[in-house]
Protein backbone atom coordinates (compact mmCIF):
# COMPACT_ATOMS: atom_id res chain seq x y z
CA UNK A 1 122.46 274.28 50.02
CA UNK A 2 122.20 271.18 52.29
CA UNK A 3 122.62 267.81 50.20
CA UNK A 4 119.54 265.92 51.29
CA UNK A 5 119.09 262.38 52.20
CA UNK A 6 118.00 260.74 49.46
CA UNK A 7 117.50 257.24 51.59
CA UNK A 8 115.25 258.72 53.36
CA UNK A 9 113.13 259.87 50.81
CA UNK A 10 113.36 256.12 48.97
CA UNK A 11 112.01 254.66 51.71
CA UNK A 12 109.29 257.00 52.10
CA UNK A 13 108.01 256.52 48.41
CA UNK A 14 108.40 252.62 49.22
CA UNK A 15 106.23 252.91 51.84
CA UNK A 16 103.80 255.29 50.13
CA UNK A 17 103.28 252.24 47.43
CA UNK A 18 105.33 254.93 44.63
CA UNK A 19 106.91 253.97 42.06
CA UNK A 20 110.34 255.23 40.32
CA UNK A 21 110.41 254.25 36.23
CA UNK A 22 113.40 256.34 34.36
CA UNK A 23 114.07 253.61 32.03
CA UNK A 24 111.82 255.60 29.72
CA UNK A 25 113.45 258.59 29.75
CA UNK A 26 117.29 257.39 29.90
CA UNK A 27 117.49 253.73 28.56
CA UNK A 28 119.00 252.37 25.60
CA UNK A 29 117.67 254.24 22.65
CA UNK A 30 117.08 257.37 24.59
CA UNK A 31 118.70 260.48 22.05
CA UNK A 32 117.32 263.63 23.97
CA UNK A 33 117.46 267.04 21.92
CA UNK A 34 120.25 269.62 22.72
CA UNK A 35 117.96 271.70 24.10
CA UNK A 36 116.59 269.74 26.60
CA UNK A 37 118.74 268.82 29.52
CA UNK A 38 119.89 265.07 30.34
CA UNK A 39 118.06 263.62 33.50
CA UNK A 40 120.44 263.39 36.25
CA UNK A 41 120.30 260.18 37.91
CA UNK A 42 121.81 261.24 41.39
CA UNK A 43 119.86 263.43 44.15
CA UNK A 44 120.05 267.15 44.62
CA UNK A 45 123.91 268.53 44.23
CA UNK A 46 125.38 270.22 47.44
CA UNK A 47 126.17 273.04 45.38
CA UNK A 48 123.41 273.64 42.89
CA UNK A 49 123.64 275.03 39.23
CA UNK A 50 122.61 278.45 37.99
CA UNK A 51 119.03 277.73 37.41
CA UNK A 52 115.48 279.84 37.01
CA UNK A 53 116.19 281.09 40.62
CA UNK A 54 120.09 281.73 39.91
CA UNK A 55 120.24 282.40 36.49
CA UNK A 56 122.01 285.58 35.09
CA UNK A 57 120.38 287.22 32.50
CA UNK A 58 121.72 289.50 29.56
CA UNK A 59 120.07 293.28 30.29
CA UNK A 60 117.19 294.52 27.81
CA UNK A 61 117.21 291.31 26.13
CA UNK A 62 113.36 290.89 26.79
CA UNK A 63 113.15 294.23 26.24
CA UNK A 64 114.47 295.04 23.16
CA UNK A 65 112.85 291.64 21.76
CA UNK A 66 109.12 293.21 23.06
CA UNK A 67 110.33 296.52 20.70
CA UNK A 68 110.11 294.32 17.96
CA UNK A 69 106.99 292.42 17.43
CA UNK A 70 103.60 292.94 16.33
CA UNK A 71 100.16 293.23 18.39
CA UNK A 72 99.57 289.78 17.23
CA UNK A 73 102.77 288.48 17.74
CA UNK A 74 102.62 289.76 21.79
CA UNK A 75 99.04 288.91 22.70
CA UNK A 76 100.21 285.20 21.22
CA UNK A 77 102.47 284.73 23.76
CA UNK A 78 99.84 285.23 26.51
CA UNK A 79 97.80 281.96 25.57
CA UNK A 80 98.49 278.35 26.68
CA UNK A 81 95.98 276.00 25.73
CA UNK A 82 95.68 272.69 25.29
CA UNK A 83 95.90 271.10 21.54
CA UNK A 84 94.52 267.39 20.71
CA UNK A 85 97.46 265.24 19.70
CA UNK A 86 100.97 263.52 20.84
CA UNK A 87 102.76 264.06 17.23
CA UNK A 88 103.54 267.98 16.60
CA UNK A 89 102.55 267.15 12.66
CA UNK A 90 100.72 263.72 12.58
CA UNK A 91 97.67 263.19 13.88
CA UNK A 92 94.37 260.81 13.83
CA UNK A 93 91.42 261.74 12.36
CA UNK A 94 89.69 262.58 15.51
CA UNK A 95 92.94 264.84 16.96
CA UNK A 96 92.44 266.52 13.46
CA UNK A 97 88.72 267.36 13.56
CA UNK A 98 89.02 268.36 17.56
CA UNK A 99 91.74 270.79 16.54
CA UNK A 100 90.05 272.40 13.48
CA UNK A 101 86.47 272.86 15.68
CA UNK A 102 88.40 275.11 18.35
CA UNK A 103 91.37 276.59 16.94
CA UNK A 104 90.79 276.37 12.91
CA UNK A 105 94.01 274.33 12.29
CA UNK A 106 94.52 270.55 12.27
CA UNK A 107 98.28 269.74 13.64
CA UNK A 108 99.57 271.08 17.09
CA UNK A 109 102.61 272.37 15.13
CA UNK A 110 99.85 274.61 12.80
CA UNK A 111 98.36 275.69 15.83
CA UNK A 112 101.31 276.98 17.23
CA UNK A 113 102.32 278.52 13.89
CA UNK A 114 99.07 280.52 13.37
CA UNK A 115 98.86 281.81 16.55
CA UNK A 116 102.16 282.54 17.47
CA UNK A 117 101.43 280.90 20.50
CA UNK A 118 103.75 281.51 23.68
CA UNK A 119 102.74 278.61 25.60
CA UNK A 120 100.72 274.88 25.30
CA UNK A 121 99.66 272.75 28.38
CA UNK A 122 99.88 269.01 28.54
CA UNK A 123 96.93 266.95 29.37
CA UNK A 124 95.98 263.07 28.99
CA UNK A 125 95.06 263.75 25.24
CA UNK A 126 99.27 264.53 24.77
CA UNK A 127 100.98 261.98 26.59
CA UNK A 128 102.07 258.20 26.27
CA UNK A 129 105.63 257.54 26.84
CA UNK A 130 108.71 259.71 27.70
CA UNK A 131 109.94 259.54 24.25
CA UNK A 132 106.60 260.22 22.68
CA UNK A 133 106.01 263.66 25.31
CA UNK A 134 110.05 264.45 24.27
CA UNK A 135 109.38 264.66 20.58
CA UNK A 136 106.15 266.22 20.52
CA UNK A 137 107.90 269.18 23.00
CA UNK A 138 110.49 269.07 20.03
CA UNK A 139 108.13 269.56 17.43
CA UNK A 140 106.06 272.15 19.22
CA UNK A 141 109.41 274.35 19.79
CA UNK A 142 110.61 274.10 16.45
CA UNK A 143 107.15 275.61 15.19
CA UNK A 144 107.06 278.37 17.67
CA UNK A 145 110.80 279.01 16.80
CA UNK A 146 110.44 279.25 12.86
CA UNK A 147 107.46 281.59 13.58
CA UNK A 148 108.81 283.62 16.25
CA UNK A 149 112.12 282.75 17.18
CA UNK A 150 110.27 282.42 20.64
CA UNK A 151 110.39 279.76 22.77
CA UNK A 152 107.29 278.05 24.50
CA UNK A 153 106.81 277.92 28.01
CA UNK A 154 105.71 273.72 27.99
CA UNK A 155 103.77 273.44 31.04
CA UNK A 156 102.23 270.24 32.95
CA UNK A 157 100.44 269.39 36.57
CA UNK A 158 103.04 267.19 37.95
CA UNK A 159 102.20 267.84 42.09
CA UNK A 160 102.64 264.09 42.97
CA UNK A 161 99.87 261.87 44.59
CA UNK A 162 97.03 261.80 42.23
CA UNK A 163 97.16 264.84 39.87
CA UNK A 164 99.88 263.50 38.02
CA UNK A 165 100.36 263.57 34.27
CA UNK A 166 103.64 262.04 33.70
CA UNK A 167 103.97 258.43 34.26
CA UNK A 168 106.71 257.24 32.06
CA UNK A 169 110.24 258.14 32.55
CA UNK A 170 109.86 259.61 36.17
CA UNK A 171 109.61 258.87 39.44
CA UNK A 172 105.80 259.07 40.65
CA UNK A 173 105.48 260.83 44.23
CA UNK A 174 103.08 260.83 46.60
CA UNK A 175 100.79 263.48 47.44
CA UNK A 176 101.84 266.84 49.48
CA UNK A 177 99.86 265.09 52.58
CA UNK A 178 102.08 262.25 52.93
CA UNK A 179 104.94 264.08 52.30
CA UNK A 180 104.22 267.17 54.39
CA UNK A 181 106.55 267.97 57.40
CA UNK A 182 109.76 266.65 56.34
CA UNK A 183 111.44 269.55 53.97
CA UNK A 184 114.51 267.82 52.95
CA UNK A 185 111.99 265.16 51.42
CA UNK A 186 109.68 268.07 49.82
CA UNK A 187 112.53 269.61 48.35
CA UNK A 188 114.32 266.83 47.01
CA UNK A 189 111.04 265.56 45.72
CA UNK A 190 110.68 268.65 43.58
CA UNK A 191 113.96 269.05 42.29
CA UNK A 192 113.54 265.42 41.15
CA UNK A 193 110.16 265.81 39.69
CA UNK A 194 111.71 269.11 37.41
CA UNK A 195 114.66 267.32 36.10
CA UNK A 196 112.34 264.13 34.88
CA UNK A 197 110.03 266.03 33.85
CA UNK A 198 112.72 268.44 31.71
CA UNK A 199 114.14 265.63 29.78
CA UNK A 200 110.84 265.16 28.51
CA UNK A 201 110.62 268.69 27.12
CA UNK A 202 108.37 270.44 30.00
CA UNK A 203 109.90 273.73 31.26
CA UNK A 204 106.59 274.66 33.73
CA UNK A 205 105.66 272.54 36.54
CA UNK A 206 102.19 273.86 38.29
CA UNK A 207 102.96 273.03 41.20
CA UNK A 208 102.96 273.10 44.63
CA UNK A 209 99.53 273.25 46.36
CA UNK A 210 100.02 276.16 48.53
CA UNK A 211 96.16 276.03 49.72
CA UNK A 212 95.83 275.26 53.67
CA UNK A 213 93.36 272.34 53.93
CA UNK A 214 89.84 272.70 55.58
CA UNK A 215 90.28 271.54 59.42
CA UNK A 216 88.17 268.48 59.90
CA UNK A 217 87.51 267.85 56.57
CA UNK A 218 89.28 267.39 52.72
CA UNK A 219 88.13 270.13 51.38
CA UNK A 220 87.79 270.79 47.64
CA UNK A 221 91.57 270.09 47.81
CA UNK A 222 92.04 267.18 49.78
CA UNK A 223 95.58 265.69 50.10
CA UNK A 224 96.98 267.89 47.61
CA UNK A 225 97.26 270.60 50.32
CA UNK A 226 100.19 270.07 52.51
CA UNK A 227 97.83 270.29 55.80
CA UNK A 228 95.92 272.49 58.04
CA UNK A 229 99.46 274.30 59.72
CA UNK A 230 99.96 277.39 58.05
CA UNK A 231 103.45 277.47 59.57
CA UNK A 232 104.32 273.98 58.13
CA UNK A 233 102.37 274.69 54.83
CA UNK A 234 104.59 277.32 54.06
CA UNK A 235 107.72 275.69 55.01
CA UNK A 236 106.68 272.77 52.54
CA UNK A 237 105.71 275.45 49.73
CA UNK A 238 109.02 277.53 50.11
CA UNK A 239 110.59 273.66 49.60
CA UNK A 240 108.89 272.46 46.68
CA UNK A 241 109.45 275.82 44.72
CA UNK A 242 113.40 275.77 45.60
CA UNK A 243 113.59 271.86 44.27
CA UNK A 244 111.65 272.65 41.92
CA UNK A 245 113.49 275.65 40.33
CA UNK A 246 116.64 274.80 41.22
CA UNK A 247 115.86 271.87 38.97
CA UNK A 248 115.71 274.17 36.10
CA UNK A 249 112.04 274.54 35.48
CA UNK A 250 109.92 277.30 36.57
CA UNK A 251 107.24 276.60 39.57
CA UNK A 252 103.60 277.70 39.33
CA UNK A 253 102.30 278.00 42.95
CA UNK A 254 98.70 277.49 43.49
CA UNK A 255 95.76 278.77 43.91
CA UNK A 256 95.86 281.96 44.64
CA UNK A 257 94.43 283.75 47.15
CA UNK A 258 93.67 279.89 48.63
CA UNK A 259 91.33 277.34 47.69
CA UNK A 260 92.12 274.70 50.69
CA UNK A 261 89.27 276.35 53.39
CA UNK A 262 86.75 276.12 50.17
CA UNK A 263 84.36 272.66 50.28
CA UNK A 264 82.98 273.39 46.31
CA UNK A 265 85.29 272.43 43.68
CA UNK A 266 86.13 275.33 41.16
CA UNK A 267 85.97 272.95 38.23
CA UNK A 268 82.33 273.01 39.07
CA UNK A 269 81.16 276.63 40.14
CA UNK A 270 82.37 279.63 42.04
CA UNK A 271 83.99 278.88 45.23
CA UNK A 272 83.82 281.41 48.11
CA UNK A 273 86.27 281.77 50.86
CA UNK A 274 84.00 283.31 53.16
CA UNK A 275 86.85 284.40 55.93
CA UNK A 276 87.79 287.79 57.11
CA UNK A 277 90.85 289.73 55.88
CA UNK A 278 92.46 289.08 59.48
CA UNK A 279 91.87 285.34 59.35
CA UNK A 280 93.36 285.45 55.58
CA UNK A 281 96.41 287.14 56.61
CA UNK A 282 97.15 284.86 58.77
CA UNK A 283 96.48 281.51 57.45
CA UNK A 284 95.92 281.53 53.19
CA UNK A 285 98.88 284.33 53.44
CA UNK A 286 101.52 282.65 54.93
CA UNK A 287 102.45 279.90 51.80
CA UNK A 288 102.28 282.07 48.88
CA UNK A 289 104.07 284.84 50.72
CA UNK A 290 107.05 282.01 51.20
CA UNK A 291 106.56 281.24 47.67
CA UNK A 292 107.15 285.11 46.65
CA UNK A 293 110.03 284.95 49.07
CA UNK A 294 111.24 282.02 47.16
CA UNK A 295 111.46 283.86 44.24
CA UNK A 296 108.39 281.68 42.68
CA UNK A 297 108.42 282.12 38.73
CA UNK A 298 104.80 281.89 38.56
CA UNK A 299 101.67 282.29 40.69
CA UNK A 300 98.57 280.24 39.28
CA UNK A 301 95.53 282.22 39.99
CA UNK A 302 92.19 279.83 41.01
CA UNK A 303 88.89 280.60 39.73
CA UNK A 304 87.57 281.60 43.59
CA UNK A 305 85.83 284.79 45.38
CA UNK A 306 87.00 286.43 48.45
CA UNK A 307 84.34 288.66 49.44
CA UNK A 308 85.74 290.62 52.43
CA UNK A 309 88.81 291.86 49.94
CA UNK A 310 86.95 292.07 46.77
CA UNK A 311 83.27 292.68 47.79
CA UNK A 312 82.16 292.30 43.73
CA UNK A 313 81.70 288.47 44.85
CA UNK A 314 83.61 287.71 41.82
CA UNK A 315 86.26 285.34 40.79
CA UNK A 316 90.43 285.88 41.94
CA UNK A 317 91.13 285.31 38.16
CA UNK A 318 89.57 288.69 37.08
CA UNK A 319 89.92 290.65 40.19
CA UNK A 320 92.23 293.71 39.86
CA UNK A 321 92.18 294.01 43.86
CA UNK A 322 93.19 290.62 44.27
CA UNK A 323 95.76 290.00 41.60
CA UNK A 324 97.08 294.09 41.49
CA UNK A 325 96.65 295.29 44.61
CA UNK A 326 97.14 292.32 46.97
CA UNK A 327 99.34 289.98 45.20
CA UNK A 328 101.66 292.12 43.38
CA UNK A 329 101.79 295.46 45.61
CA UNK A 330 100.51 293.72 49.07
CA UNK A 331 102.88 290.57 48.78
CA UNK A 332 105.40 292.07 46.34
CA UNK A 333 105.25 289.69 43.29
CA UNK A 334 106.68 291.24 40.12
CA UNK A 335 106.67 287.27 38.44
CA UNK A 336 104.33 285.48 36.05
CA UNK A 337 100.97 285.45 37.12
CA UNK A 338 98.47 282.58 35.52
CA UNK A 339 94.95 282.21 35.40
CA UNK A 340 93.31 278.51 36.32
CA UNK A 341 92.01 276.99 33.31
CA UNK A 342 89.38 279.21 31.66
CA UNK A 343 87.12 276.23 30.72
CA UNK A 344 86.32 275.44 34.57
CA UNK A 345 82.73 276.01 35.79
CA UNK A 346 83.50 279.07 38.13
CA UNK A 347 83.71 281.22 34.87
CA UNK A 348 81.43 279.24 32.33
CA UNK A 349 78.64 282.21 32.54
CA UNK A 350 81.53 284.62 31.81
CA UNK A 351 81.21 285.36 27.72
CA UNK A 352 84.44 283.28 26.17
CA UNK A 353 85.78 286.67 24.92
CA UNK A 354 85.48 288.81 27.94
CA UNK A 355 86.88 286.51 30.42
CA UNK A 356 90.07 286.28 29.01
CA UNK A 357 90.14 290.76 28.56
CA UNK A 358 89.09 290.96 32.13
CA UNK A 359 91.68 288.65 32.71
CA UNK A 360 94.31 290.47 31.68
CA UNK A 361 92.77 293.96 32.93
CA UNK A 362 93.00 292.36 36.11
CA UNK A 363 96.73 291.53 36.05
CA UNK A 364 96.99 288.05 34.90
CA UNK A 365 99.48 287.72 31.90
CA UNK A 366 99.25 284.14 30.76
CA UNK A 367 95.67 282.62 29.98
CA UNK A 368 95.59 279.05 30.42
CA UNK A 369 93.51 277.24 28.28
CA UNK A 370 90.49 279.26 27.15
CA UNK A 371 87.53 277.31 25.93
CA UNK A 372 87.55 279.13 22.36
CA UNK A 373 91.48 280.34 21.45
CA UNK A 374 89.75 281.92 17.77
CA UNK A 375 87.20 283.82 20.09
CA UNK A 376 89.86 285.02 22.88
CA UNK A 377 92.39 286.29 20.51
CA UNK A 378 89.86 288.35 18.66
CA UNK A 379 88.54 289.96 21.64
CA UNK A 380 92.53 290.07 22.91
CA UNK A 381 92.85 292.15 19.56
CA UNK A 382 89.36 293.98 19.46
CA UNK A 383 90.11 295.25 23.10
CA UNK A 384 93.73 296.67 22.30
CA UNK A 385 92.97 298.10 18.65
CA UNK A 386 89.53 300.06 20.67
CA UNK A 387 91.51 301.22 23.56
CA UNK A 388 89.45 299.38 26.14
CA UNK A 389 92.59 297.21 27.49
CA UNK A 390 95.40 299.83 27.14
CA UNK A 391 98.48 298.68 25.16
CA UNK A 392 100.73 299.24 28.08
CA UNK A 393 98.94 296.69 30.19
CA UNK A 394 99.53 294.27 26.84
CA UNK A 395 103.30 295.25 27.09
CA UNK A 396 103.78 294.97 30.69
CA UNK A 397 102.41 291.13 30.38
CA UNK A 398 104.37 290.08 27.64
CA UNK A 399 107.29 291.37 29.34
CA UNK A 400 106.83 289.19 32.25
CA UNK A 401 106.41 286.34 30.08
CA UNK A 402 109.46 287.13 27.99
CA UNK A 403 111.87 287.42 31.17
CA UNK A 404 110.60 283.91 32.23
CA UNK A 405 111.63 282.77 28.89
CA UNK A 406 114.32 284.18 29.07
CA UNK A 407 115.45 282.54 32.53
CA UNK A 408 114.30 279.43 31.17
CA UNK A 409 116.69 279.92 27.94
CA UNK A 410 113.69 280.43 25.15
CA UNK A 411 115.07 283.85 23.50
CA UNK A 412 116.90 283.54 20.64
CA UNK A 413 120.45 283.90 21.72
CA UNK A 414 122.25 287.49 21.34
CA UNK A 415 123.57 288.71 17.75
């Protein structure tokens, strides 16, 4: 792989106004766990280490682990919400009450205990400083380890510009629109981004943007997108998810099937992407098939309708034509799929239960942060145990989600 030129790139993010604060993350004081890797303060190696794209792994060691655990211990590993708090067993009194009204426990550590819980997603409500975000990742995987022996995935929006969630310890990029049409840039931007953003504990990155902006206008998206090209967009998309994973994290492209044309925000209500099939396949296509040929570890699902493929009018996140039929059979992804947060708008008049077993009907196999984790898992469970969601479909997402983990190093090692 082509060493990139890291001068360039620093005077780009001087000239964007972006900052670059590691101190946090390596300085005097700084004792990161074993587990995590050490930051590495030069760019991108020339010859880049066995990673989430490289990686080998050990045969049937997802699938033996599967064998082995219990209907509640495999339809944990499909949630990742969000838990108040920025200790893994100390909290304020206001963390504790926010955590026992939605999930019935008060620490993030119980929370992850209970539920056996594959995942958790940092927001605002988890992060101060590098070291703080580092030990609460530590406490969070030793819960999930004494339960399950499991691994969490440890996800976070880090995309640059201004949907960006870590500020300490990392260098703070601009958006995709400033740094669109220079690749060596885009790439060494994201293989920076995962490295900071590892030492701190986080082993998912959603990110990039792979949604085409609007012509003539932001969009719903704005300068997240990487621009209106579809040629360069995917260029930029294939970049980010190679820096990225060859970082050592896993990439979460976004949004599937492509939210960039779309002028109503999905954190609001139901965006449609009223376009023909033709004008799809050759524009929203184009970046998330790069992605796939990137060997993306995730694609994030967004909470949008694309009538002229799925003429129920209803959202990507729950649509077995768009998640199993075009993006896994049409486009050939056999990865991760997500679903956008669950507490968004577009699916507020879904019932908290059914959304997420429509979800996973549909082909999604992690559920990010549904608005009532004590409701989803009992429909989760009530939908298995009746027949309704088949336990095959149940196996075949855990699977997924146990070969990430176990590209990402999160199974317990080999007897």
């Amino acid at each position: 792989m082509k060493r990139l030129c890291f001068v360039a790139l620093a005077a780009m993010l001087a000239a964007a106004g972006c900052a670059s604060s590691t101190e946090g993350a390596t300085g005097e004081g700084r004792s990161p766990s074993a587990n995590r890797p050490v930051l590495l303060s030069e760019p991108m190696p020339s010859t880049v280490p066995e990673t989430t794209s490289t990686v080998a792994t050990t045969t049937g060691q997802a699938e033996e682990l599967l064998a082995s655990l219990t209907l509640e211990e495999k339809i944990g590993q499909l949630f990742m919400p969000v838990i108040s708090g920025r200790d893994a067993t100390s909290v304020t009194s206001q963390e504790g009450q926010e955590n026992e009204q939605v999930f019935g426990f008060g620490t993030p550590a119980e929370i992850v205990s209970r539920y056996k819980l594959g995942g958790v997603i940092y927001l605002h409500q988890n992060i101060v400083s590098a070291d703080q975000v580092g030990s609460l990742s530590d406490g969070l995987q030793a819960a999930a380890l004494q339960e399950t022996g499991i691994g969490l995935l440890v996800a976070v929006d880090q995309e640059g510009g201004r949907v960006t969630r870590i500020t300490d310890g990392v260098t703070i990029f601009p958006s995709a629109s400033l740094l669109s049409g220079d690749v060596e840039a885009v790439r060494e931007a994201g293989y920076l981004t995962g490295r900071q953003v590892a030492v701190q504990g986080i082993n998912v990155v959603l990110a990039p943007v792979a949604d085409i902006a609007a012509a003539g206008t932001d969009g719903a998206i704005g300068s997240r997108s990487y621009g209106e090209n579809p040629a360069v967009v995917a260029d930029m998309v294939s970049a980010a998810v190679g820096g990225l994973q060859d970082s050592g994290v896993a990439a979460a492209v976004k949004h599937w099937p492509g939210h960039g044309a779309t002028q109503v925000d999905s954190h609001v209500q139901l965006p449609v992407l009223d376009i023909t099939r033709s004008v799809w396949e050759s524009r929203e296509r184009l970046p998330f098939q790069a992605a796939v040929d990137e060997d993306v570890a995730i694609v994030l699902v967004g909470h949008l309708a694309l009538p002229s493929m799925d003429t129920s009018g209803g959202p990507a996140t729950v649509s077995s034509v768009l998640i199993d039929d075009l993006l896994r059979r049409d486009l050939g992804f056999e990865g991760v799929v997500m679903t956008d947060a669950l507490n968004m708008g577009a699916v507020s008049d879904l019932d908290r239960g059914e959304v997420v077993v429509q979800a996973v009907a549909a082909g999604a196999d992690v559920l990010l942060v549904p608005p009532d984790l004590k409701v989803a898992f009992e429909a989760m469970t009530a939908a298995v145990e009746s027949g309704r969601l088949p336990q095959e479909r149940i196996d075949q997402a855990v699977l997924r989600v146990l070969r990430l983990k176990q590209r990402l190093g999160l199974l317990p090692a080999a007897p």
